[in-house]
Structures are given as structure tokens and as C-alpha cells.
C-alpha atoms as a PDB file:
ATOM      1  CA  UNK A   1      -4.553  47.553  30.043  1.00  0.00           C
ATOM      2  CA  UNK A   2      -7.594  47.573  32.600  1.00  0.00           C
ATOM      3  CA  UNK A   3      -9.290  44.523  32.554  1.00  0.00           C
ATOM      4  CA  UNK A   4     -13.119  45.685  32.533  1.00  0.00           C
ATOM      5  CA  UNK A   5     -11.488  47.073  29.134  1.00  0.00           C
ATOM      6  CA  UNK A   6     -10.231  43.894  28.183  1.00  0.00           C
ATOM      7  CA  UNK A   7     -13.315  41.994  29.042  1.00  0.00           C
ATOM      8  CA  UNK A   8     -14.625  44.588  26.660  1.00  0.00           C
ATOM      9  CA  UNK A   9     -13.362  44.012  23.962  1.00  0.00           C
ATOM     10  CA  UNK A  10     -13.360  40.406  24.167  1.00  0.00           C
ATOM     11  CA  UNK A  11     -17.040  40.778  24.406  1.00  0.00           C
ATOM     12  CA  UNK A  12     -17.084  42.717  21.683  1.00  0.00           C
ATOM     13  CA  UNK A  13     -15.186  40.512  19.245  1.00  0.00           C
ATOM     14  CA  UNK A  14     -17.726  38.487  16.934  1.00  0.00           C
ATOM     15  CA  UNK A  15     -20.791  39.638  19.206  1.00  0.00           C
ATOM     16  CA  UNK A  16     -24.431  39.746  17.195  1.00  0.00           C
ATOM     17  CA  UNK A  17     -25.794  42.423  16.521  1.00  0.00           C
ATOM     18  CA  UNK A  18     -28.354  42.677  20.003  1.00  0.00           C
ATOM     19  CA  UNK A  19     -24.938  41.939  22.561  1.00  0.00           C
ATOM     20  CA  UNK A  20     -23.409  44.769  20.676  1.00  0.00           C
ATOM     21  CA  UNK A  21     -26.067  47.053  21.540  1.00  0.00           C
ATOM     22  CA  UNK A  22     -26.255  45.246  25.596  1.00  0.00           C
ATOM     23  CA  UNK A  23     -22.231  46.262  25.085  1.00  0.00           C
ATOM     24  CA  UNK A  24     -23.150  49.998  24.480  1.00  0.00           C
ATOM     25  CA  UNK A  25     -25.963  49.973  26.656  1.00  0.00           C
ATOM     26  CA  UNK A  26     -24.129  48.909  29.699  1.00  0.00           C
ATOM     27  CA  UNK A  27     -20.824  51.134  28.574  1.00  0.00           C
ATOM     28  CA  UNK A  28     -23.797  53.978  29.083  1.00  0.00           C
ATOM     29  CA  UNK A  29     -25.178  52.976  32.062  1.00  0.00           C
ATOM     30  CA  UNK A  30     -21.782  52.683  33.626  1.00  0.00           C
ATOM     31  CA  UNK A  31     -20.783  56.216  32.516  1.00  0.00           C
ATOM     32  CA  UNK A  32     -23.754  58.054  33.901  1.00  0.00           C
ATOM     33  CA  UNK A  33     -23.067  55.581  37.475  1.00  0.00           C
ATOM     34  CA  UNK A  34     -19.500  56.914  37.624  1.00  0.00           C
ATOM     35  CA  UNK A  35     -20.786  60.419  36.729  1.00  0.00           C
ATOM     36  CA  UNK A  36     -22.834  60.306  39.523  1.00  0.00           C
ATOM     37  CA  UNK A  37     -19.934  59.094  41.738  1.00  0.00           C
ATOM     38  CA  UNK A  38     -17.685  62.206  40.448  1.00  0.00           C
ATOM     39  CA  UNK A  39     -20.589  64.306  41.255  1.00  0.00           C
ATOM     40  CA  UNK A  40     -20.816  63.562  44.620  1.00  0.00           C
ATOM     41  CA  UNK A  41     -17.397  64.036  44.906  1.00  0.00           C
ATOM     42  CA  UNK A  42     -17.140  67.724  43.383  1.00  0.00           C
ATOM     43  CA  UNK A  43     -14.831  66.329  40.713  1.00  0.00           C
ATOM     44  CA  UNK A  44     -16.378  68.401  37.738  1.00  0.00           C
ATOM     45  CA  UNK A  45     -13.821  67.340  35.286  1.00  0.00           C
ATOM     46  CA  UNK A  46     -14.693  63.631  35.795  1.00  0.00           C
ATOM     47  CA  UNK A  47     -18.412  64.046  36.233  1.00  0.00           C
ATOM     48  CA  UNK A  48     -18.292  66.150  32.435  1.00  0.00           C
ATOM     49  CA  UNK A  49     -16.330  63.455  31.049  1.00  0.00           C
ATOM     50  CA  UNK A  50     -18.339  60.370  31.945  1.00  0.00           C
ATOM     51  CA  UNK A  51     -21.736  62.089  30.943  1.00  0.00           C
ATOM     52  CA  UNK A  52     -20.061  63.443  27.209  1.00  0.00           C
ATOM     53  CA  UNK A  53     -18.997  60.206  26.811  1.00  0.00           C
ATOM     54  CA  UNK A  54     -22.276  58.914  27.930  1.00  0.00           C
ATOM     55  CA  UNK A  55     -23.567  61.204  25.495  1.00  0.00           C
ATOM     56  CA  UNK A  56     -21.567  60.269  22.566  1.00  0.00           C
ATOM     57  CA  UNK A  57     -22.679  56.364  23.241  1.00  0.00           C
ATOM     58  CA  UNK A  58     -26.148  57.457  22.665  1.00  0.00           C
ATOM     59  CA  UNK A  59     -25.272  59.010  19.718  1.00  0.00           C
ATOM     60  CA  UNK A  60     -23.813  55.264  18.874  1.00  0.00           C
ATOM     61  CA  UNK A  61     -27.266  53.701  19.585  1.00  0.00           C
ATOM     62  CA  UNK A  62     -29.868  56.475  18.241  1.00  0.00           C
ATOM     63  CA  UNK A  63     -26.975  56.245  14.435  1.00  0.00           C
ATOM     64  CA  UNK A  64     -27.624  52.758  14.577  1.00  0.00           C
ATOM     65  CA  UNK A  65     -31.039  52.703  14.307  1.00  0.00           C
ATOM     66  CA  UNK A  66     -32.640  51.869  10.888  1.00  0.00           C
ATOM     67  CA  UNK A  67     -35.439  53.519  10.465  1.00  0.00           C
ATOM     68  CA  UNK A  68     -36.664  52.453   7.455  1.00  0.00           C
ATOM     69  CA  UNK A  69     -36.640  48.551   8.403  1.00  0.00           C
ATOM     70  CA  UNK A  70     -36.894  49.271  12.172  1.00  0.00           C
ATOM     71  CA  UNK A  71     -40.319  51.203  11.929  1.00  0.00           C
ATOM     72  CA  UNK A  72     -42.398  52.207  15.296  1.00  0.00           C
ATOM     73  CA  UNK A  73     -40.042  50.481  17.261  1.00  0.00           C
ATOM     74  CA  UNK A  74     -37.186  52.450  15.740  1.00  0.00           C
ATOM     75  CA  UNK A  75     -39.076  55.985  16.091  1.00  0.00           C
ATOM     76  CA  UNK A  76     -39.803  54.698  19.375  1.00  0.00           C
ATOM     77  CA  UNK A  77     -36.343  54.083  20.504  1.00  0.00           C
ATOM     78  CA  UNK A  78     -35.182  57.447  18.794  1.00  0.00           C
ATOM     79  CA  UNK A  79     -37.535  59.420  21.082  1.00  0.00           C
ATOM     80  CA  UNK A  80     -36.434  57.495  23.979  1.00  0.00           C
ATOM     81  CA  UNK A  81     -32.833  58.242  22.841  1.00  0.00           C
ATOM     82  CA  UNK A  82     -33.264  61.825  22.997  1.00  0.00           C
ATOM     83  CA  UNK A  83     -35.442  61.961  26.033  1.00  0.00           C
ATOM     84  CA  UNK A  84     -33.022  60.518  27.438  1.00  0.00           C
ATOM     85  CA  UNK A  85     -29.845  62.488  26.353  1.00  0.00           C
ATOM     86  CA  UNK A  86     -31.673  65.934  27.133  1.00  0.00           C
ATOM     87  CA  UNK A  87     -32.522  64.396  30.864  1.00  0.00           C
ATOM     88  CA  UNK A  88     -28.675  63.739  31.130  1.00  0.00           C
ATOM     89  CA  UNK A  89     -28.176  67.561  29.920  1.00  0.00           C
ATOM     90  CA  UNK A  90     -30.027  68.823  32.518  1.00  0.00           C
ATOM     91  CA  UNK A  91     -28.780  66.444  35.137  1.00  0.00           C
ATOM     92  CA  UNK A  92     -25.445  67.987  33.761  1.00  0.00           C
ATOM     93  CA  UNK A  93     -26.418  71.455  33.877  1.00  0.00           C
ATOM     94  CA  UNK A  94     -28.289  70.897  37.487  1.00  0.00           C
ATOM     95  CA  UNK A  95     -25.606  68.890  38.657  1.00  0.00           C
ATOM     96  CA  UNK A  96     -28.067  66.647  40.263  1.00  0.00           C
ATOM     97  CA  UNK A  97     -27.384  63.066  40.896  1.00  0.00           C
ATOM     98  CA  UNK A  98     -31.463  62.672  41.020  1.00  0.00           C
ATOM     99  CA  UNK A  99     -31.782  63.362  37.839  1.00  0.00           C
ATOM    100  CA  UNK A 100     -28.937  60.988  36.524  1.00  0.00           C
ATOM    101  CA  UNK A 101     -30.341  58.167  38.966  1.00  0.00           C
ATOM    102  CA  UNK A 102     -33.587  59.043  36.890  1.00  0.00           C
ATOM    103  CA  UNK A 103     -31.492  58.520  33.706  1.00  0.00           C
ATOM    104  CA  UNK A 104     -29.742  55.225  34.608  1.00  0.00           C
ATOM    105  CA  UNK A 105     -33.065  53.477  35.562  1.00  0.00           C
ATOM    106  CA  UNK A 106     -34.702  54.446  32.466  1.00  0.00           C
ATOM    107  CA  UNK A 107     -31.671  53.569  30.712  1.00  0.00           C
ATOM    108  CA  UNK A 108     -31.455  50.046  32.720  1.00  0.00           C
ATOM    109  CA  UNK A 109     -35.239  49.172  31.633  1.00  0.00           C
ATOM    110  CA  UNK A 110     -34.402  49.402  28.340  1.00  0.00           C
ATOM    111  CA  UNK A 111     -31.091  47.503  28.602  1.00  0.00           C
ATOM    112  CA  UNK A 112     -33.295  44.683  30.526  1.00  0.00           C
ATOM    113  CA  UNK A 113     -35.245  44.123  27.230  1.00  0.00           C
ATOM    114  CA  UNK A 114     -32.324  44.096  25.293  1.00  0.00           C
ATOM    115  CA  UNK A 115     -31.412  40.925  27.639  1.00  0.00           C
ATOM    116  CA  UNK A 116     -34.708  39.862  27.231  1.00  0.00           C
ATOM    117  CA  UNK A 117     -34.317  39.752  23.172  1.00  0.00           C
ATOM    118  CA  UNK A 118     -31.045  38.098  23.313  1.00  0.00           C
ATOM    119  CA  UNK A 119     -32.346  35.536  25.513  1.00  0.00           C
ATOM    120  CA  UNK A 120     -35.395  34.916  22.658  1.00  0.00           C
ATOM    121  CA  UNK A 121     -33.407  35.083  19.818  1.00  0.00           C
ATOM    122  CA  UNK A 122     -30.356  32.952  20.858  1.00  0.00           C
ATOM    123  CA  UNK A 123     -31.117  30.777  23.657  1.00  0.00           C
ATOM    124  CA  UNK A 124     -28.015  28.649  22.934  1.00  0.00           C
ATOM    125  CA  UNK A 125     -25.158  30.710  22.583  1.00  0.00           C
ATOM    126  CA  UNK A 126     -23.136  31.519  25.436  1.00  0.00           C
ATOM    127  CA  UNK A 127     -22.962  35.236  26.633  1.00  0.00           C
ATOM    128  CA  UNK A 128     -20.972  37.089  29.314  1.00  0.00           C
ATOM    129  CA  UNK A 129     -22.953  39.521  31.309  1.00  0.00           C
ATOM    130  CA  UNK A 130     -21.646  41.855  33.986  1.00  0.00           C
ATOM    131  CA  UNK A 131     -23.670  42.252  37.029  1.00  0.00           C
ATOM    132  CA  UNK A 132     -25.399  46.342  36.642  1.00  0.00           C
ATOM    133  CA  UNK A 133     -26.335  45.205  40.009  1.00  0.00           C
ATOM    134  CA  UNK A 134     -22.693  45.370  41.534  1.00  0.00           C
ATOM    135  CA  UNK A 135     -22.546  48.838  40.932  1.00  0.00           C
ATOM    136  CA  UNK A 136     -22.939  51.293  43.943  1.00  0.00           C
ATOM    137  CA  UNK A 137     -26.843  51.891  44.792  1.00  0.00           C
ATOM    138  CA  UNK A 138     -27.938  55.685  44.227  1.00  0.00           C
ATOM    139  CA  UNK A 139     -29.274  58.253  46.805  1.00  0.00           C
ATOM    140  CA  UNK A 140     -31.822  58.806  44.500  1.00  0.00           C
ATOM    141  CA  UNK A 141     -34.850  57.197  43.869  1.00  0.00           C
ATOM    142  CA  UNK A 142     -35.646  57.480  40.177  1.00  0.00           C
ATOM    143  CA  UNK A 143     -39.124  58.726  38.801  1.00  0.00           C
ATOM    144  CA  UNK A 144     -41.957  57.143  36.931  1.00  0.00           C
ATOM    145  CA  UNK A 145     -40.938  56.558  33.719  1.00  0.00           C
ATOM    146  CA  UNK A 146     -40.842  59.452  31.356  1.00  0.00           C
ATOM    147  CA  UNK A 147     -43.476  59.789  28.346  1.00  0.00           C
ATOM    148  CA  UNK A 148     -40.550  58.855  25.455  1.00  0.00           C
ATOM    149  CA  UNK A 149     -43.307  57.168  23.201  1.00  0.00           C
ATOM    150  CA  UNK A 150     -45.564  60.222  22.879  1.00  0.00           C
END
């Protein structure tokens, strides 16, 4: 078994609520990095791969939110979902690794805030994090922040 799988899982076992969310956020982040990666290589079967499965972890995210409890932020995070997922569409359709840099940063503002939370709401508790940082820089800067709250 492949450790970053392991590690994982591990994480995943008896995580709150929030670090399961950091968990999917960074499983998406790392998706769209490595589509990128197969995109730049011409590997098309790779590159559709990480991006559905990027997909599908969105679909993860935008099902867990509770709309009812969650209110403005919920709605909020539901447009950003799907701004998001139809930016990765096109990216896919495209095939530009611009427009998937564009994705990932969004993507890694959110997840940032999502650390930010954590941090608030459990200072104590210990909590592995994997360095987004370590991951290969992209040729393409990303845009100004898309209009997902409108």
C-alpha cells in the first residue's frame, strides 16, 4: 500500500468533522496538481482521471453541505463548489494547465480557511498536515479570484 494512502487513512480515522473536509480538500487539490502534471505530459488518460476524480471529491464537499443549518455560508460554498467544478470542465475541455492553476489556487484559499477554522475551534488537539507547498510550482499564474458569491 502507498504510504501518502496510508497516511490517509490514518488521518482520516476519528478526524472531526472540519479535518475531514481539510482531508477532501487537499485529496482535491492534489488531483487537479497531478492533472496538471499529466497534462503537460500528453498523458490524456491520467490527466481525465485525476480531474473526474477531482470532480467526484467536489461532489463529496458540495453533498455535505447542510443547507438548512449551514445558511449563507452554505449557499456560499455551494456556488463556489460549482464555480469551481465548471472551471475544472473547461480546463478539461481546453486542456489548459492555466486554467487548472486558476482552479487549485482558488481551491487552496478556501482550504487555507478551513486551516484557519480548525486552528479556532481546536487549538489543542494535535493534527497532521501535509505541506500543499511541496508540490511542484505551476507555469501558470492563477487569476483574481472568481465572483463565486454573486
Amino acid at each position: 500500500m502507498n504510504a501518502r494512502i496510508s497516511y490517509r487513512e490514518a488521518a482520516v480515522r476519528g478526524a472531526s468533522p472540519v479535518r475531514l473536509v481539510i482531508c477532501l480538500y487537499e485529496q482535491a487539490i492534489e488531483d487537479l496538481r497531478q492533472a496538471v502534471v499529466a497534462l503537460e505530459k500528453g498523458d490524456i488518460e491520467a490527466r481525465t482521471r485525476k480531474i473526474n476524480h477531482a470532480i467526484t471529491v467536489l461532489g463529496q464537499l458540495q453533498g455535505s453541505l447542510d443547507m438548512h443549518r449551514g445558511g449563507e455560508v452554505a449557499r456560499n460554498l455551494e456556488r463556489f463548489y460549482n464555480v469551481v467544478r465548471a472551471g475544472i470542465v473547461e480546463a478539461q475541455l481546453k486542456q489548459s494547465a492555466g486554467l487548472l492553476g486558476q482552479q487549485i489556487s482558488q481551491l487552496v484559499l478556501v482550504y487555507e480557511a478551513w486551516l484557519e477554522v480548525e486552528r479556532v475551534t481546536s487549538p489543542a488537539a494535535s493534527r497532521p498536515q501535509e505541506s500543499l507547498e511541496s508540490a511542484p510550482p505551476l507555469a501558470a499564474s492563477a487569476s483574481p479570484a472568481a465572483d463565486w458569491s454573486a
